[in-house]
N, C-alpha and C. Protein backbone atom coordinates (compact mmCIF):
# COMPACT_ATOMS: atom_id res chain seq x y z
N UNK A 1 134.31 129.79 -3.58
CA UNK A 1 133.53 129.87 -2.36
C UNK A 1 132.59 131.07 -2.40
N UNK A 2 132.79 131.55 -3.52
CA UNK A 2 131.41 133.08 -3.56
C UNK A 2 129.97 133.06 -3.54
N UNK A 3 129.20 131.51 -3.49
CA UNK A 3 128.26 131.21 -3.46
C UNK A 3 127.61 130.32 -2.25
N UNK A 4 128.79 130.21 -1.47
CA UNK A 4 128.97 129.28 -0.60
C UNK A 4 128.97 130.14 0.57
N UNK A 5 128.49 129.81 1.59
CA UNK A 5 128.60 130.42 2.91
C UNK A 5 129.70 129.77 3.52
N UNK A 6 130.45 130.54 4.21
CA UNK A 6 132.13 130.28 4.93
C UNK A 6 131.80 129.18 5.84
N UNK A 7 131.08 129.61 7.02
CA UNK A 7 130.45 128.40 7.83
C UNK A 7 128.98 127.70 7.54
N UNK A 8 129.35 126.02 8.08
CA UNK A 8 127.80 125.35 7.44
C UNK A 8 127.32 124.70 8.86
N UNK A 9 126.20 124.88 9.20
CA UNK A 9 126.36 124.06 10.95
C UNK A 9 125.05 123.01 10.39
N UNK A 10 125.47 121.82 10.92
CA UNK A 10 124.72 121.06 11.12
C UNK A 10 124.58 119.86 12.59
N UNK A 11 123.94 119.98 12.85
CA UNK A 11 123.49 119.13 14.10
C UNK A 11 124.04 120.00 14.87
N UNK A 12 125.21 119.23 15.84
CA UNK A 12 126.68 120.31 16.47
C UNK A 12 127.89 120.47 16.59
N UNK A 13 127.62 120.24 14.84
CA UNK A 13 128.51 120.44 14.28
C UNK A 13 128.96 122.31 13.46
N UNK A 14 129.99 122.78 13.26
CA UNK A 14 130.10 124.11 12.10
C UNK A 14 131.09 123.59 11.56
N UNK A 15 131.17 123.38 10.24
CA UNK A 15 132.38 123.73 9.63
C UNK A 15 132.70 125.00 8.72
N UNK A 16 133.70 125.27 8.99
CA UNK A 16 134.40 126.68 8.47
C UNK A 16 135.06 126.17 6.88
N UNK A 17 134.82 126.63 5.95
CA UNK A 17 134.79 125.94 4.68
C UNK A 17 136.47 126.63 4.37
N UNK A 18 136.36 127.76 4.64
CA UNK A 18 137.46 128.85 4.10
C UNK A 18 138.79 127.97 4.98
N UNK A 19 138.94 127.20 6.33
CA UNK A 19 139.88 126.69 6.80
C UNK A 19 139.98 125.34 7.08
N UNK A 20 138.80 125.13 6.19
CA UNK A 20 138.50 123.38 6.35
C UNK A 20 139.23 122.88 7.76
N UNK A 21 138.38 123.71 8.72
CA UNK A 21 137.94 122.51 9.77
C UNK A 21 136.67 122.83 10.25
N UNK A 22 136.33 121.43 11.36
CA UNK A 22 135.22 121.42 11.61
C UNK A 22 135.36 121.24 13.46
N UNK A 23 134.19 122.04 13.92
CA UNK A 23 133.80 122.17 15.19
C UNK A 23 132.55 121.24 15.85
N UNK A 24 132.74 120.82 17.10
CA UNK A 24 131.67 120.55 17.67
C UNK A 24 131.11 121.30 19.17
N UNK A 25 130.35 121.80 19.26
CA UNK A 25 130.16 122.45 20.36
C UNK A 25 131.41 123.67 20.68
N UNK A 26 131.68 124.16 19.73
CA UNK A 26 132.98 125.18 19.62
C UNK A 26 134.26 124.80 20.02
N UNK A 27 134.50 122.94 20.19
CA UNK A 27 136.09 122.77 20.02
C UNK A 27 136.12 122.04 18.40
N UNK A 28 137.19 122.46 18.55
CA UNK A 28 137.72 121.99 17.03
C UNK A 28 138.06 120.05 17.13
N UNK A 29 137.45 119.78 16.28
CA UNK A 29 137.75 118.37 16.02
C UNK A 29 138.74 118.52 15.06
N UNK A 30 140.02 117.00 15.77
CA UNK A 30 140.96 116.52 14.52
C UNK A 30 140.02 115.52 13.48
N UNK A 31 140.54 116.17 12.11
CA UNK A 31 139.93 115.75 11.06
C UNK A 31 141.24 115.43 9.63
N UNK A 32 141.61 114.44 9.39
CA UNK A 32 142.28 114.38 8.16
C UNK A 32 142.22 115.21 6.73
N UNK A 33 142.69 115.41 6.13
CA UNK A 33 141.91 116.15 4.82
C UNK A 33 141.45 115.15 4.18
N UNK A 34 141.98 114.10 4.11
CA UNK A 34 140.24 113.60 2.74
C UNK A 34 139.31 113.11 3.32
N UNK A 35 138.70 113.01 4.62
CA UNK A 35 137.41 112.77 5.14
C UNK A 35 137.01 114.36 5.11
N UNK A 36 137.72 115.15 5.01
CA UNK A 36 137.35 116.95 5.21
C UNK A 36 136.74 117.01 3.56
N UNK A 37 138.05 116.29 3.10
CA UNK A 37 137.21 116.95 1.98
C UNK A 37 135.83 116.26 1.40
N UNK A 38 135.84 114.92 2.06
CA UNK A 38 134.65 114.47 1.62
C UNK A 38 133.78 115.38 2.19
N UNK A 39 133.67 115.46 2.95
CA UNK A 39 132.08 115.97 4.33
C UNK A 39 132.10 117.26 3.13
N UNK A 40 133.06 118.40 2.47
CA UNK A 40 132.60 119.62 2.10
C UNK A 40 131.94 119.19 0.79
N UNK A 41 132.42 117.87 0.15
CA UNK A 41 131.56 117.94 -1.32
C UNK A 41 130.09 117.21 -0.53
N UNK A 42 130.08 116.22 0.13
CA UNK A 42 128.59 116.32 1.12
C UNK A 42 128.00 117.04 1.38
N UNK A 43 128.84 118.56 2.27
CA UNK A 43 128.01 119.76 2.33
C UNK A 43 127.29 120.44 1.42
N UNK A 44 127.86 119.96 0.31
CA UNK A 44 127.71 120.95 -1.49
C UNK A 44 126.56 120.68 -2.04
N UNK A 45 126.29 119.38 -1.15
CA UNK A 45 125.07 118.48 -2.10
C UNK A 45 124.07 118.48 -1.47
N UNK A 46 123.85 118.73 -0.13
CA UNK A 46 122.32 118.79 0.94
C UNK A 46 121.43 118.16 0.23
N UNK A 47 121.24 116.45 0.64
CA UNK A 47 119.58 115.93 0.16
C UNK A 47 119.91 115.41 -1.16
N UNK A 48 121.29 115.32 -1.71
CA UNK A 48 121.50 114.98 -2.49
C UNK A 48 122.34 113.54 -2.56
N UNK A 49 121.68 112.62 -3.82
CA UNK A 49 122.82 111.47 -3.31
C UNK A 49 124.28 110.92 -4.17
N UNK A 50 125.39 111.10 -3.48
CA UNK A 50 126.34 111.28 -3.93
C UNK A 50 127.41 110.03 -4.40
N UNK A 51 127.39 109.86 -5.48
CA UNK A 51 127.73 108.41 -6.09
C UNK A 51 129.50 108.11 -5.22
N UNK A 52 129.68 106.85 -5.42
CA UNK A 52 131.37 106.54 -5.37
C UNK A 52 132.09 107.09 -6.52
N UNK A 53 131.75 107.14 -7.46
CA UNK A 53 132.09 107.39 -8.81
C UNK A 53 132.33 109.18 -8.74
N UNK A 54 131.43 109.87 -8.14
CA UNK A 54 131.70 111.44 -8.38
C UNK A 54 132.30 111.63 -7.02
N UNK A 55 132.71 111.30 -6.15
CA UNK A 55 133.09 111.14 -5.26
C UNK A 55 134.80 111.10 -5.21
N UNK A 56 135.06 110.06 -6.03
CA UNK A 56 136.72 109.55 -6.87
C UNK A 56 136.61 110.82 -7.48
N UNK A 57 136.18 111.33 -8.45
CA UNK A 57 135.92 112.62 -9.30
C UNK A 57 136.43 114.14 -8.35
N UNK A 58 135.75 113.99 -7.68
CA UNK A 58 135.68 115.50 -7.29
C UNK A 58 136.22 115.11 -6.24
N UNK A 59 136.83 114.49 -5.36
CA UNK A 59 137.82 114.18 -4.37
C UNK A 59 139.21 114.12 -4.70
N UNK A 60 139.40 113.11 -5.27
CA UNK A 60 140.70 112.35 -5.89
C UNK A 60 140.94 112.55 -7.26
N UNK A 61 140.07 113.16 -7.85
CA UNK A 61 140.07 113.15 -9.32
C UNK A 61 140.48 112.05 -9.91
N UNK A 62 139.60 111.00 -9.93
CA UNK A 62 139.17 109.32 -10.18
C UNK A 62 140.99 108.74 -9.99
N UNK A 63 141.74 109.26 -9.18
CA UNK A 63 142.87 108.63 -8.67
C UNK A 63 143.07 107.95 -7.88
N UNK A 64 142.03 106.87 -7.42
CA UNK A 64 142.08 106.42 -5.89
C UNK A 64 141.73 105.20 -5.78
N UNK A 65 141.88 104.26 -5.31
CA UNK A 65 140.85 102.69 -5.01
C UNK A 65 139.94 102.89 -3.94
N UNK A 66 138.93 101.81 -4.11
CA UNK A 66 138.04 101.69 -3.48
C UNK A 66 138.26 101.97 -1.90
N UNK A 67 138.98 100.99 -1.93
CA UNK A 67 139.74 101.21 -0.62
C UNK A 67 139.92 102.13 0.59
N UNK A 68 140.67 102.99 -0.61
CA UNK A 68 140.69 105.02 0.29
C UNK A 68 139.39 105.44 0.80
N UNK A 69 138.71 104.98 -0.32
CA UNK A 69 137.19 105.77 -0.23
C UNK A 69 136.69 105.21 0.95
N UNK A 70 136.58 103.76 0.89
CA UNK A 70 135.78 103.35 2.20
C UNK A 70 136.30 103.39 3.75
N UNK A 71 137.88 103.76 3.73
CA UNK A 71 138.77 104.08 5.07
C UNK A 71 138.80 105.49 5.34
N UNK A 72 138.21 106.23 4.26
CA UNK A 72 138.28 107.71 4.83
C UNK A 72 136.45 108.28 5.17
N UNK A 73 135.85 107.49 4.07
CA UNK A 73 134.46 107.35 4.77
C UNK A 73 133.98 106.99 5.95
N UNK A 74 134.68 105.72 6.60
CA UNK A 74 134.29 105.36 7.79
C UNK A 74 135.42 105.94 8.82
N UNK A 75 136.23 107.09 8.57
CA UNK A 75 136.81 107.71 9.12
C UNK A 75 136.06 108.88 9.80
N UNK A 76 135.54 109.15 8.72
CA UNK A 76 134.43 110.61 8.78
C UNK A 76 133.36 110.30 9.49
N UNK A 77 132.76 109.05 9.47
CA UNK A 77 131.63 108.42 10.15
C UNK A 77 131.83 108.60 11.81
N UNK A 78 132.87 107.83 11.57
CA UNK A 78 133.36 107.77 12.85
C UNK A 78 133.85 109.31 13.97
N UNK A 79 134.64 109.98 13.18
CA UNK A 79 135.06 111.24 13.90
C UNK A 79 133.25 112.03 13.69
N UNK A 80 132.20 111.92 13.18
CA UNK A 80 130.67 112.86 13.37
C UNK A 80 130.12 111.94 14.52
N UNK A 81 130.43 110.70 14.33
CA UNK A 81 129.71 109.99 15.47
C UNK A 81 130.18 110.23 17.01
N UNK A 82 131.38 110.66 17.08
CA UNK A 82 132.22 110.66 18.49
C UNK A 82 132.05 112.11 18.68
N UNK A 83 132.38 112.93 17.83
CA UNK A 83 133.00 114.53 17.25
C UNK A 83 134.35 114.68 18.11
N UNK A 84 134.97 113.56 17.93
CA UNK A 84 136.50 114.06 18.64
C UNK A 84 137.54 113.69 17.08
């Protein structure tokens, strides 16, 4: 994290990287860890587009089915779209 800034805010949203969670309007949203951890390798990449393939990689370390990926994706979708 030495290159990384602790907090990342986007929209109104912050997330605190060092305690992996994330805020909206300064309450804390419940967040699972692997939609957390998706959104921080998202954060890593700004403007960048991030395959399924490096995704399994640097998430799961290619341990996972499709499956996970798309129930914790539209997990994450879902908890930025509501922010609860």
């Amino acid at each position: 994290m030495s290159a990384q800034l602790r907090f990342v805010r986007f929209g109104p949203f912050i997330v605190d990287r060092a305690q992996r969670q994330l805020f909206r309007d300064g309450r804390r949203v419940r967040i699972t860890p692997l939609p957390t951890a998706i959104l921080l390798v998202l954060l890593d990449r700004p403007g960048e587009y991030v395959s399924k393939d490096a995704l399994f990689a640097l998430v799961w370390n290619n341990v996972v089915t499709d499956s996970a990926l798309y129930k914790a994706m539209a997990l994450l979708r879902r908890i930025l779209a509501s922010g609860r």
